[in-house]
C-alpha atoms as a PDB file:
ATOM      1  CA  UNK A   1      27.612   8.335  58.579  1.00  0.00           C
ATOM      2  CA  UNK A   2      25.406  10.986  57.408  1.00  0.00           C
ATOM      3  CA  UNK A   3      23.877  10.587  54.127  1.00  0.00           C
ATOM      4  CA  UNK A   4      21.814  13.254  52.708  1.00  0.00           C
ATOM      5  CA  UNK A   5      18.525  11.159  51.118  1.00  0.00           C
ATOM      6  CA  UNK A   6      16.647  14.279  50.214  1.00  0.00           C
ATOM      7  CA  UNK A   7      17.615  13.865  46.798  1.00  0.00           C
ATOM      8  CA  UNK A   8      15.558  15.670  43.636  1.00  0.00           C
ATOM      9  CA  UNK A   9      14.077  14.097  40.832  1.00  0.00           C
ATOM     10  CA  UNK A  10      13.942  10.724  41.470  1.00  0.00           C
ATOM     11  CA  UNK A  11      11.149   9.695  39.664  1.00  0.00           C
ATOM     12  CA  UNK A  12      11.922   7.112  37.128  1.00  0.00           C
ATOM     13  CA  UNK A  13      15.283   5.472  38.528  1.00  0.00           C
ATOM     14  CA  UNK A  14      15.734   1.324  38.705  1.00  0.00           C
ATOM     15  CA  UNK A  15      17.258   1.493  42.099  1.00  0.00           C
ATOM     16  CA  UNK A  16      15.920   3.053  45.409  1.00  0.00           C
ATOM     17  CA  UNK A  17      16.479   6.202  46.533  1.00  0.00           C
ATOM     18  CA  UNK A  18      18.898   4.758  49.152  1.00  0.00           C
ATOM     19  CA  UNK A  19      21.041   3.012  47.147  1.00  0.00           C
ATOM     20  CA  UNK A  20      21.531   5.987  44.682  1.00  0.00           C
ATOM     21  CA  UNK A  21      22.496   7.954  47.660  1.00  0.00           C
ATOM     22  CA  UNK A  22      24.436   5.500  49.011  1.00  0.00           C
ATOM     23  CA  UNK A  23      26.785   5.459  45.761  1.00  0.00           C
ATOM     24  CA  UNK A  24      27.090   9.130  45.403  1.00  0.00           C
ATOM     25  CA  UNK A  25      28.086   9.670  49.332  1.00  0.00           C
ATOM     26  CA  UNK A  26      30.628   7.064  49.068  1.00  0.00           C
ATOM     27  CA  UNK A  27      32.010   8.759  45.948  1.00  0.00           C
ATOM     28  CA  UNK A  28      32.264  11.910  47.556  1.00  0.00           C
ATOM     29  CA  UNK A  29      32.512  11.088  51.276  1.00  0.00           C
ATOM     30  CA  UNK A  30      35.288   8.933  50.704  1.00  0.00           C
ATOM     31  CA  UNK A  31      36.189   9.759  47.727  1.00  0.00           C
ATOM     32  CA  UNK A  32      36.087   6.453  45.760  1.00  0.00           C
ATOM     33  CA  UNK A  33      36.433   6.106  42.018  1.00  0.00           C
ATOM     34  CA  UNK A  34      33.088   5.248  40.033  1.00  0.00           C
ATOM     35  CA  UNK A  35      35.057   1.439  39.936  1.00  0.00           C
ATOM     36  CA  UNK A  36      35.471   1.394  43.736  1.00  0.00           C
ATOM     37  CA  UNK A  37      31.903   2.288  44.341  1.00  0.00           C
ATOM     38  CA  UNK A  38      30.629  -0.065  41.708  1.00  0.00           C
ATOM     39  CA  UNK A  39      32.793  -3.083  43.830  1.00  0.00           C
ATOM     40  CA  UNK A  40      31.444  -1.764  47.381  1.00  0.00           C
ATOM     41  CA  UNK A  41      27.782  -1.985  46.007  1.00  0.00           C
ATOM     42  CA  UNK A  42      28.310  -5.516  44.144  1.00  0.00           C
ATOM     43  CA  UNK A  43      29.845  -6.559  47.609  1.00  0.00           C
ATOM     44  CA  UNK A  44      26.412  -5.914  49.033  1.00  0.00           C
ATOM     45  CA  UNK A  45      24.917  -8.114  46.625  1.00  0.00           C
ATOM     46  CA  UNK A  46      23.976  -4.699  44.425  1.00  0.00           C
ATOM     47  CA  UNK A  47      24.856  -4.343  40.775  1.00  0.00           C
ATOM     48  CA  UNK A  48      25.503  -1.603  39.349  1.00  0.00           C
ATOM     49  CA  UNK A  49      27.288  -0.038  36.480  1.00  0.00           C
ATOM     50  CA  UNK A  50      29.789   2.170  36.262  1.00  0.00           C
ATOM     51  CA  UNK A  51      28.331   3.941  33.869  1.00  0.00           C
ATOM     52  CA  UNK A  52      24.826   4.327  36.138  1.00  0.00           C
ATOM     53  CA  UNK A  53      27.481   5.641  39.185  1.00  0.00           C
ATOM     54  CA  UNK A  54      29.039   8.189  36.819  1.00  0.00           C
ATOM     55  CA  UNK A  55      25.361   9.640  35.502  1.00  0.00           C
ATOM     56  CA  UNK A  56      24.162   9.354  39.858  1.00  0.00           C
ATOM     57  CA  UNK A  57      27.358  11.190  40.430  1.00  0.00           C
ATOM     58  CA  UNK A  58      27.047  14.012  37.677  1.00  0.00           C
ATOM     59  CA  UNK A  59      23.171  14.598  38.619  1.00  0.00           C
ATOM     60  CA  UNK A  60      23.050  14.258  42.035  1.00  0.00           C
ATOM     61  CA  UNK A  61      26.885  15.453  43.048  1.00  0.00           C
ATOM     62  CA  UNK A  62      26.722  19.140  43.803  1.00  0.00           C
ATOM     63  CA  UNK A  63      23.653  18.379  46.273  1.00  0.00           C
ATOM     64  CA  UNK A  64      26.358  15.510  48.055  1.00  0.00           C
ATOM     65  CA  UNK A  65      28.654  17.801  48.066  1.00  0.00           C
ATOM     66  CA  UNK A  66      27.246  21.009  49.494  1.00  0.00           C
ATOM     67  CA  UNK A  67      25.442  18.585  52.137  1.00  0.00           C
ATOM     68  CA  UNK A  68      28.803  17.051  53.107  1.00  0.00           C
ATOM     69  CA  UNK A  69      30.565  20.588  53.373  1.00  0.00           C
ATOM     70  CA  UNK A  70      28.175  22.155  55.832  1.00  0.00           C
ATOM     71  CA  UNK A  71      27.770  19.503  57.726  1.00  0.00           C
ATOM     72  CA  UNK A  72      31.667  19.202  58.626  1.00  0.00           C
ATOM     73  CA  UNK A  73      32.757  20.842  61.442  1.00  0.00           C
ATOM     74  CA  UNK A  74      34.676  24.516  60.730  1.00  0.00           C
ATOM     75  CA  UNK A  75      37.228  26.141  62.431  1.00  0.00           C
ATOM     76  CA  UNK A  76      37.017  29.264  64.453  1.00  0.00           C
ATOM     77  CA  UNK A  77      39.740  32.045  64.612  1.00  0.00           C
ATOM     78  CA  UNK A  78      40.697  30.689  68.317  1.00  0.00           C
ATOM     79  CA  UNK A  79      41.652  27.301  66.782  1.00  0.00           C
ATOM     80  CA  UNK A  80      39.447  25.162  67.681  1.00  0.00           C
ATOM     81  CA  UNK A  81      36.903  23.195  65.575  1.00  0.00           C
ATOM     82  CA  UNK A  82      33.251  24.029  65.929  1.00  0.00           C
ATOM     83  CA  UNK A  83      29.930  22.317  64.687  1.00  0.00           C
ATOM     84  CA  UNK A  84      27.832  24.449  62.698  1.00  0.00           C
END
């Protein structure tokens, strides 16, 4: 599980850095609805709305996602996968 915690502008957020992260990977990674995410954190004993989710996913998204797309292996013209 690799979860990009270089996020930007986190200055001024309740939860930790971690847990934001946590919430937006899993949205992405494995892509989960904001309602799925908010019952996998309150599982861990973390609560969190689904409101809070959507604004984590809409800020901090496109950083998730590029992170999550170059770090999956690509395919080269031979077939075969290949890490980047």
């Amino acid at each position: 599980m690799n979860i990009p915690i270089d996020l930007p502008r986190l200055k001024g957020f309740r939860y930790p850095h971690e847990i934001i992260a946590y919430a937006v990977w899993a949205y992405h990674r494995l892509a989960l609805s904001t309602t799925y995410v908010e019952d996998l954190l309150a599982a861990r004993s973390v609560i969190v709305s689904r409101e809070a989710i959507r604004l984590w996913v809409n800020r901090f998204g496109q950083h998730f996602a590029n992170c999550i797309r170059r770090d999956q292996p690509r395919r080269t013209t031979s077939g075969t996968w290949m890490k980047s």
